[in-house]
N, C-alpha and C. Protein backbone atom coordinates (compact mmCIF):
# COMPACT_ATOMS: atom_id res chain seq x y z
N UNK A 1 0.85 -1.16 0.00
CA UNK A 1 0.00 0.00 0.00
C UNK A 1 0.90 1.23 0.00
N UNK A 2 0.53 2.44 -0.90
CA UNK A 2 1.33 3.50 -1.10
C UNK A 2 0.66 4.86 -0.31
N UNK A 3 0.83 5.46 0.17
CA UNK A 3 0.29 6.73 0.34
C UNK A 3 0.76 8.00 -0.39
N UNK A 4 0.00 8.55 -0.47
CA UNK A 4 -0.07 9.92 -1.41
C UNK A 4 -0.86 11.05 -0.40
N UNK A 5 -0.26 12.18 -1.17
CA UNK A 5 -0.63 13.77 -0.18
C UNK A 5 -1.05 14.19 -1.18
N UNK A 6 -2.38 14.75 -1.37
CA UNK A 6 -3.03 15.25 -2.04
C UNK A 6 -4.14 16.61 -1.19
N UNK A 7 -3.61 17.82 -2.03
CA UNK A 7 -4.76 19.13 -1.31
C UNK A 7 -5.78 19.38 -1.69
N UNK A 8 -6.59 19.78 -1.47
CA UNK A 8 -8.03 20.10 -2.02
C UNK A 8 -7.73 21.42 -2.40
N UNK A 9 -9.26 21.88 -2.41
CA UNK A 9 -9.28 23.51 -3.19
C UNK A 9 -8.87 24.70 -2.16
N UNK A 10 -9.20 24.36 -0.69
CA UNK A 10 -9.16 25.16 0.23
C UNK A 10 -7.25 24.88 0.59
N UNK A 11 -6.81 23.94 0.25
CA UNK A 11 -5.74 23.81 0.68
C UNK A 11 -5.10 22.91 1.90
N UNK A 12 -5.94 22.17 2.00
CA UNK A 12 -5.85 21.49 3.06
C UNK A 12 -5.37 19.71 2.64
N UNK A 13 -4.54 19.35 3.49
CA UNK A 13 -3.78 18.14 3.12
C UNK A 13 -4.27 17.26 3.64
N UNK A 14 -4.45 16.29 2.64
CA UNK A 14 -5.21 14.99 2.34
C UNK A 14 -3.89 13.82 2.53
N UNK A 15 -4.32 12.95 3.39
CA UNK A 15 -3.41 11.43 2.94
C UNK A 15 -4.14 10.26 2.96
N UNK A 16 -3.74 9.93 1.27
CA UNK A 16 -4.16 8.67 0.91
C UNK A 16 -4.24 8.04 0.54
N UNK A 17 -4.26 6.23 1.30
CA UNK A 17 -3.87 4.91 0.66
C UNK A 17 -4.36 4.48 0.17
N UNK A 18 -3.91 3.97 -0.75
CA UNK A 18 -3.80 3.44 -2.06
C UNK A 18 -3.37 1.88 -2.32
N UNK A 19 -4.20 1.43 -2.56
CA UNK A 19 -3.53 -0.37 -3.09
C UNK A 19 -2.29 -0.15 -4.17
N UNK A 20 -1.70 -0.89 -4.43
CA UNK A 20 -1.05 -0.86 -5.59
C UNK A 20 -2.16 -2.39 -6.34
N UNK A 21 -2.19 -2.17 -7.62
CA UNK A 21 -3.05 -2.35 -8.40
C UNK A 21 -2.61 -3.88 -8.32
N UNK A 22 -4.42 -4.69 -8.14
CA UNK A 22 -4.65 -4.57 -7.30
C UNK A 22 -3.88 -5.03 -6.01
N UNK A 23 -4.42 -4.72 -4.72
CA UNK A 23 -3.76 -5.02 -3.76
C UNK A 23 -4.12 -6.58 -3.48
N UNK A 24 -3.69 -7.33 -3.00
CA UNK A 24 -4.04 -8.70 -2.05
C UNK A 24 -4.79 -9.15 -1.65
N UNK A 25 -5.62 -8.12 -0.92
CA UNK A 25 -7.19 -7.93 -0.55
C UNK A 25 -8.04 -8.19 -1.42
N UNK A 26 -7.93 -6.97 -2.05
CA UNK A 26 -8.49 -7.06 -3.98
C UNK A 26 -8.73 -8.38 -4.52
N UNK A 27 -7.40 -9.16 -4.69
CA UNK A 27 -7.31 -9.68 -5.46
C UNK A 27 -8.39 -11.19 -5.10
N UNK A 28 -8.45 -10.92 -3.28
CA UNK A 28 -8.49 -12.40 -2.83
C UNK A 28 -10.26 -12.13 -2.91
N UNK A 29 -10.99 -10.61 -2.70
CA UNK A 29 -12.40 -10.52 -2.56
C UNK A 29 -12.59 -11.04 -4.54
N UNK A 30 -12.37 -10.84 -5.07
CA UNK A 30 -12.01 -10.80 -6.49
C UNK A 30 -12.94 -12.46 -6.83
N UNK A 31 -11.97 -13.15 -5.76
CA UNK A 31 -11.83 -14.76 -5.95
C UNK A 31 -13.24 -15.05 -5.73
N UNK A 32 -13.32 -14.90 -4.01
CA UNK A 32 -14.71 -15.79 -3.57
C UNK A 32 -15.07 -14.43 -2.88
N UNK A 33 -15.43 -13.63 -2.94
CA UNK A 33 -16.07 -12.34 -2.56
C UNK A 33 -17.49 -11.94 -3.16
N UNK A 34 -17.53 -12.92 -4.81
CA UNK A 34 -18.68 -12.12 -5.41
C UNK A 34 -19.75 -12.37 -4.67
N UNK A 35 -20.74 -12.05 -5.20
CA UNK A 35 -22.20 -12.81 -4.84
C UNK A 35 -22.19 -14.12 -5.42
N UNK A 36 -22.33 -15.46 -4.01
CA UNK A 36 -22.65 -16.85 -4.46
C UNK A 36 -21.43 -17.49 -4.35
N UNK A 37 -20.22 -16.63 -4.89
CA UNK A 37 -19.24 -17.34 -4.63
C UNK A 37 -18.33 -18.27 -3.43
N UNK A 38 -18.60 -17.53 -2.70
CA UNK A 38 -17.93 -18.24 -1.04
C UNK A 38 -19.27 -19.72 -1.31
N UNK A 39 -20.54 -19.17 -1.16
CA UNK A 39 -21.32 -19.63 -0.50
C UNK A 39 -21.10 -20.95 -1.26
N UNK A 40 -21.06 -21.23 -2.73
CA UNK A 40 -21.10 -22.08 -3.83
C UNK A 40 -19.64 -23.17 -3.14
N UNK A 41 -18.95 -22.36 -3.06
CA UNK A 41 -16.92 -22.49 -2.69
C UNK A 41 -17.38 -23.77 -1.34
N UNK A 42 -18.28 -23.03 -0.10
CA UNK A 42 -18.54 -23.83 0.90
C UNK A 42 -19.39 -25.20 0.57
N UNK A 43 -20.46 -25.18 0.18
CA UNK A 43 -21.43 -25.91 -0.10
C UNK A 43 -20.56 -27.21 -0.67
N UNK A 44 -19.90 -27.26 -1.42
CA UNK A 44 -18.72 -28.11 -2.23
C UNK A 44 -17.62 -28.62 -1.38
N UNK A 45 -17.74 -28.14 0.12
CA UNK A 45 -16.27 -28.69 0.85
C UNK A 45 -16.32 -30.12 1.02
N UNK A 46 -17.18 -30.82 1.29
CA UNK A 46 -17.38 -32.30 1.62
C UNK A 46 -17.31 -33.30 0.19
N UNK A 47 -18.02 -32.98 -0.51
CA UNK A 47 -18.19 -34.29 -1.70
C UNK A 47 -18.65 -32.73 -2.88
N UNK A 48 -18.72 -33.56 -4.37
CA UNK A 48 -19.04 -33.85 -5.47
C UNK A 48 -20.10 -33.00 -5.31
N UNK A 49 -21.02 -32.17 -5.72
CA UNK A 49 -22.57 -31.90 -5.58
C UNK A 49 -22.88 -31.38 -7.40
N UNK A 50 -24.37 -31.90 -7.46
CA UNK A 50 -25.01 -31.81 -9.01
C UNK A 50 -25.67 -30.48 -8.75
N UNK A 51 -25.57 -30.02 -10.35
CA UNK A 51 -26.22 -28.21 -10.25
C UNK A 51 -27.57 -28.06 -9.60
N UNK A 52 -28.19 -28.87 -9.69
CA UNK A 52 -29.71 -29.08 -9.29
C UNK A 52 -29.73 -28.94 -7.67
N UNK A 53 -28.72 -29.87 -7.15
CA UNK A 53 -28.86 -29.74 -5.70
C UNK A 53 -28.58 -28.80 -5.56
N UNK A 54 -27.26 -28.15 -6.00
CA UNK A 54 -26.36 -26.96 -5.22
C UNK A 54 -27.47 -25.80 -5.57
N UNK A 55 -28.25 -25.88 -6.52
CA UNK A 55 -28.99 -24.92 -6.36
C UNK A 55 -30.33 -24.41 -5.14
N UNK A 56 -30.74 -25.79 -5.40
CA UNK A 56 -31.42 -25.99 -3.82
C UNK A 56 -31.07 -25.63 -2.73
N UNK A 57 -29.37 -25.96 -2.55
CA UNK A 57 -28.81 -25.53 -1.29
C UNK A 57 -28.53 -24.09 -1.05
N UNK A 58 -28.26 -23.12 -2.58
CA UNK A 58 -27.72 -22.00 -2.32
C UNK A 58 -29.73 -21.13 -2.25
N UNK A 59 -30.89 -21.80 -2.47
CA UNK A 59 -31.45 -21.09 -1.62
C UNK A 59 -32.19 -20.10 -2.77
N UNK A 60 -31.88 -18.90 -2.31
CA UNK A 60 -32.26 -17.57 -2.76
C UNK A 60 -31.59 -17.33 -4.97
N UNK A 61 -30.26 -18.05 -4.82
CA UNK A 61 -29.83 -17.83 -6.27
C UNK A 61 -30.50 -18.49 -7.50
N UNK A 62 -30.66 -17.69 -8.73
CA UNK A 62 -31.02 -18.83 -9.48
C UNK A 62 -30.31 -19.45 -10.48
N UNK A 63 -30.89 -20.43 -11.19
CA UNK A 63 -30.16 -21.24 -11.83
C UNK A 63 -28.92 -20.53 -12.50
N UNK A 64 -29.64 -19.17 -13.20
CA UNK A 64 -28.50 -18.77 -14.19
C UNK A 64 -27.01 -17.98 -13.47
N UNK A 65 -27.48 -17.56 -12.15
CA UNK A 65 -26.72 -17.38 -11.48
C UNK A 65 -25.79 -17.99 -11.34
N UNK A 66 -26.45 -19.25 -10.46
CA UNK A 66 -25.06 -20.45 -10.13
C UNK A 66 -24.34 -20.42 -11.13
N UNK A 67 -24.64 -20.83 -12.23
CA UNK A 67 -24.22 -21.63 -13.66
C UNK A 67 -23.35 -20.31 -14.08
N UNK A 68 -23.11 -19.26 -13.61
CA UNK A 68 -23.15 -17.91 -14.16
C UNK A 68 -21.37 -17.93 -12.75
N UNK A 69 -21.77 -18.10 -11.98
CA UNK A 69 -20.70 -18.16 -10.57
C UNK A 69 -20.21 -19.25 -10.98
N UNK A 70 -20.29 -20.70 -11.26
CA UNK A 70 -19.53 -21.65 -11.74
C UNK A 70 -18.83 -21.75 -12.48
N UNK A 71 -19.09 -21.57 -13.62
CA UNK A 71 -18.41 -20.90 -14.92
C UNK A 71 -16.85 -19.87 -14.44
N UNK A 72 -17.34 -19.21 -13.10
CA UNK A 72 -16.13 -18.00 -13.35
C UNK A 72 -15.60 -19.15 -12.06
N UNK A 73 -15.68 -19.60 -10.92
CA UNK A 73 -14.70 -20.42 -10.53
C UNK A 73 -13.79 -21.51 -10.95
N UNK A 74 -14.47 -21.87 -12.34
CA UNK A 74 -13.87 -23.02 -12.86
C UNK A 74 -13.17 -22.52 -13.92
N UNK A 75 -13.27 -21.01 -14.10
CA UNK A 75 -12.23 -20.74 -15.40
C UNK A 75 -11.34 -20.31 -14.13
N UNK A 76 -11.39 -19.58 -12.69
CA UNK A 76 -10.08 -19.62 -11.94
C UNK A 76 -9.50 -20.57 -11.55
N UNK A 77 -9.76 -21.80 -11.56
CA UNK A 77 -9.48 -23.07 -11.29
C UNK A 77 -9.23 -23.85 -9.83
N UNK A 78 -10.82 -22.83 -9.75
CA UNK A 78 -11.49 -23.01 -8.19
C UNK A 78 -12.08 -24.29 -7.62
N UNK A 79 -12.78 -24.88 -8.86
CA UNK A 79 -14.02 -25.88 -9.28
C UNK A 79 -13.76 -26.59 -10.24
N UNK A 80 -14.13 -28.16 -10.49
CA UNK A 80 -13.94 -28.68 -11.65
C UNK A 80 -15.32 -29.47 -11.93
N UNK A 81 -15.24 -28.69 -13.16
CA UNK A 81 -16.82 -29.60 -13.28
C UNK A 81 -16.65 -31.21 -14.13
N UNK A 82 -17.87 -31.70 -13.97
CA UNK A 82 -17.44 -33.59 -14.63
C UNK A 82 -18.58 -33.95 -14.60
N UNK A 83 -18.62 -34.70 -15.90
CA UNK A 83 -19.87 -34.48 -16.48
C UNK A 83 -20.27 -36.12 -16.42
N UNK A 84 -20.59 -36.48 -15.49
CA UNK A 84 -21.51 -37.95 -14.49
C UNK A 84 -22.31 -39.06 -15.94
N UNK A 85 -23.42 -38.15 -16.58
CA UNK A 85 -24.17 -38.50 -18.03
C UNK A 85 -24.24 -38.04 -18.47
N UNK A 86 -24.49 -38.43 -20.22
CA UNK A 86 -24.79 -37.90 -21.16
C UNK A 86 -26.15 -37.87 -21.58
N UNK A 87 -26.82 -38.95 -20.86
CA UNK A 87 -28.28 -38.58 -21.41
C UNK A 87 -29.17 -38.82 -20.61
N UNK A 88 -30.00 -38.55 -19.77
CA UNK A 88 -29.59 -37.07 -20.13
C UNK A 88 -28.73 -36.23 -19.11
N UNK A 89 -28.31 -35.13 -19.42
CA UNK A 89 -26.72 -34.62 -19.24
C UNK A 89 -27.15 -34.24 -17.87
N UNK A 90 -26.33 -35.11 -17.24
CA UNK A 90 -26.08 -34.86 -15.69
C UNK A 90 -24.57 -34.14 -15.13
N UNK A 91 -24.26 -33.39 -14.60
CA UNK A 91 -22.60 -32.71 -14.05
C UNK A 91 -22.85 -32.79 -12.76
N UNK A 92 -21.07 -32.82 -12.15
CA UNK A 92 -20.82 -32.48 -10.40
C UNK A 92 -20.45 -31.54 -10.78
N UNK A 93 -20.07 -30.95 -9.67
CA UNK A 93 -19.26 -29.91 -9.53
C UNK A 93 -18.39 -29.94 -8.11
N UNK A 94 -16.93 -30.06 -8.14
CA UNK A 94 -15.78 -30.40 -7.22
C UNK A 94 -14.95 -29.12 -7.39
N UNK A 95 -14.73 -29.29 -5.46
CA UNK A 95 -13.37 -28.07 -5.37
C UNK A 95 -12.24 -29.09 -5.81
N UNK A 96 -10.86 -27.82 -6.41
CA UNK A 96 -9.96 -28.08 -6.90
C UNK A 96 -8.90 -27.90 -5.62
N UNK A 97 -7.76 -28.33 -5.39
CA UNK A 97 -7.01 -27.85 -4.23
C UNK A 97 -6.98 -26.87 -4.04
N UNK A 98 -6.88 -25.78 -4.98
CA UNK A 98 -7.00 -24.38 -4.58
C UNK A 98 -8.00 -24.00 -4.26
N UNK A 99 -9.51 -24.46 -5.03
CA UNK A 99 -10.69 -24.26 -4.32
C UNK A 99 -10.44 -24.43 -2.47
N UNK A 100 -9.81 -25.63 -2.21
CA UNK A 100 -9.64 -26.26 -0.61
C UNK A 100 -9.67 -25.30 -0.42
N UNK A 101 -8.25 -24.42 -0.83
CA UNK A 101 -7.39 -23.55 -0.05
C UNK A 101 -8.25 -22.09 0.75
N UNK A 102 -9.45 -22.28 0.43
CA UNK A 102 -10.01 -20.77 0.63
C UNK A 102 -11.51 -21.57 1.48
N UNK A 103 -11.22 -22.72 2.14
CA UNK A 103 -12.12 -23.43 2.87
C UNK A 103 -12.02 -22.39 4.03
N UNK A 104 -10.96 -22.68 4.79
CA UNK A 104 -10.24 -22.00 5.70
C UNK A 104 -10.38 -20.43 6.07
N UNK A 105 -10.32 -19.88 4.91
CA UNK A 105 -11.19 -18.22 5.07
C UNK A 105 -12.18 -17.93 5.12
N UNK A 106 -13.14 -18.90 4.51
CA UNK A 106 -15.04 -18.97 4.57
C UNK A 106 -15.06 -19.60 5.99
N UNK A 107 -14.67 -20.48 6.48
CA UNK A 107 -14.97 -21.32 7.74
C UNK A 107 -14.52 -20.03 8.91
N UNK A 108 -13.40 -19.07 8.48
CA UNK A 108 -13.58 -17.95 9.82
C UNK A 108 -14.20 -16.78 9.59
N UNK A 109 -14.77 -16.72 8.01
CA UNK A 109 -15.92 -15.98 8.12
C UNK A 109 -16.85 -16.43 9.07
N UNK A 110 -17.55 -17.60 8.40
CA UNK A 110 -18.42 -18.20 9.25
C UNK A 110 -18.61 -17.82 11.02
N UNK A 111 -17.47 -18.17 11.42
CA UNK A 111 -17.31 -17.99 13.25
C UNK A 111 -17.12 -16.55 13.17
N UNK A 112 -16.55 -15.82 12.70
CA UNK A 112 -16.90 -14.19 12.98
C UNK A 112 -18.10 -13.87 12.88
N UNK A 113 -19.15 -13.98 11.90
CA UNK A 113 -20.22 -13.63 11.60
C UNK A 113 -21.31 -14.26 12.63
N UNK A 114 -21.50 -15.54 13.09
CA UNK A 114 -22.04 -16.08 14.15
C UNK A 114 -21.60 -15.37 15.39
N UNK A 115 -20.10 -15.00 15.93
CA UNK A 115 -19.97 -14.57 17.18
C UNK A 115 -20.15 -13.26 17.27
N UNK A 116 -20.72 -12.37 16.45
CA UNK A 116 -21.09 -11.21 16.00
C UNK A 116 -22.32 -11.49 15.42
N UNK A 117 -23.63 -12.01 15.54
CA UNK A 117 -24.67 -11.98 15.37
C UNK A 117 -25.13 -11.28 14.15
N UNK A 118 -24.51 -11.18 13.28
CA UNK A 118 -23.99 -10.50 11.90
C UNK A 118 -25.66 -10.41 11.05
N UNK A 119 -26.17 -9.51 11.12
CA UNK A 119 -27.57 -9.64 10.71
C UNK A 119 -27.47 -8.75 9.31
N UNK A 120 -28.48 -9.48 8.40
CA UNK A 120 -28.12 -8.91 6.81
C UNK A 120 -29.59 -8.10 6.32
């Protein structure tokens, strides 16, 4: 992070940080930050799950959503999808190790947001 001094019109000095493009933070809300994403990321920690269920499980999203959030985890190579049948066309959808890797940051979301009664 860089800081910069910048004045306004009256003249008065401003300081302020700045990511360097993007910063770390950035990069990691980027990952599983969107909408659906963590939630999709979690739902997947245990086993294999088919679009149909995971849709059920995520609730409130819809189909084109998920399919819309899947698509962008599996081009980061978050998720791997595998395609079970062909007729008619059944898919899982599996975390990738790196998917794992961001188990661990949703799971202390999770306990922050519970021990903070985190109301939406």
């Amino acid at each position: 992070m860089k800081s910069s001094i910048k004045t306004d019109a009256k003249g008065r000095k401003k300081v302020l940080n700045m990511c360097d493009e993007p910063c770390a933070i950035e990069k990691g809300m980027r990952l599983i930050g969107g909408k659906w994403k963590g939630s999709i990321i979690y739902h997947l920690k245990d086993e294999p799950v088919r679009f149909n269920d995971l849709t059920r499980m995520l609730g409130g999203a819809t189909k084109k959503m998920v399919d819309q959030r899947l698509k962008e985890l599996e081009q980061e190579g978050m998720v791997i999808r595998k395609v079970i049948s062909h007729r008619p066309v059944a898919v899982t959808y599996e975390l990738t190790e790196f998917g794992r890797s961001a188990l661990e940051i949703l799971e202390s979301l999770r306990v922050w947001s519970e021990s903070y009664n985190i109301q939406i």
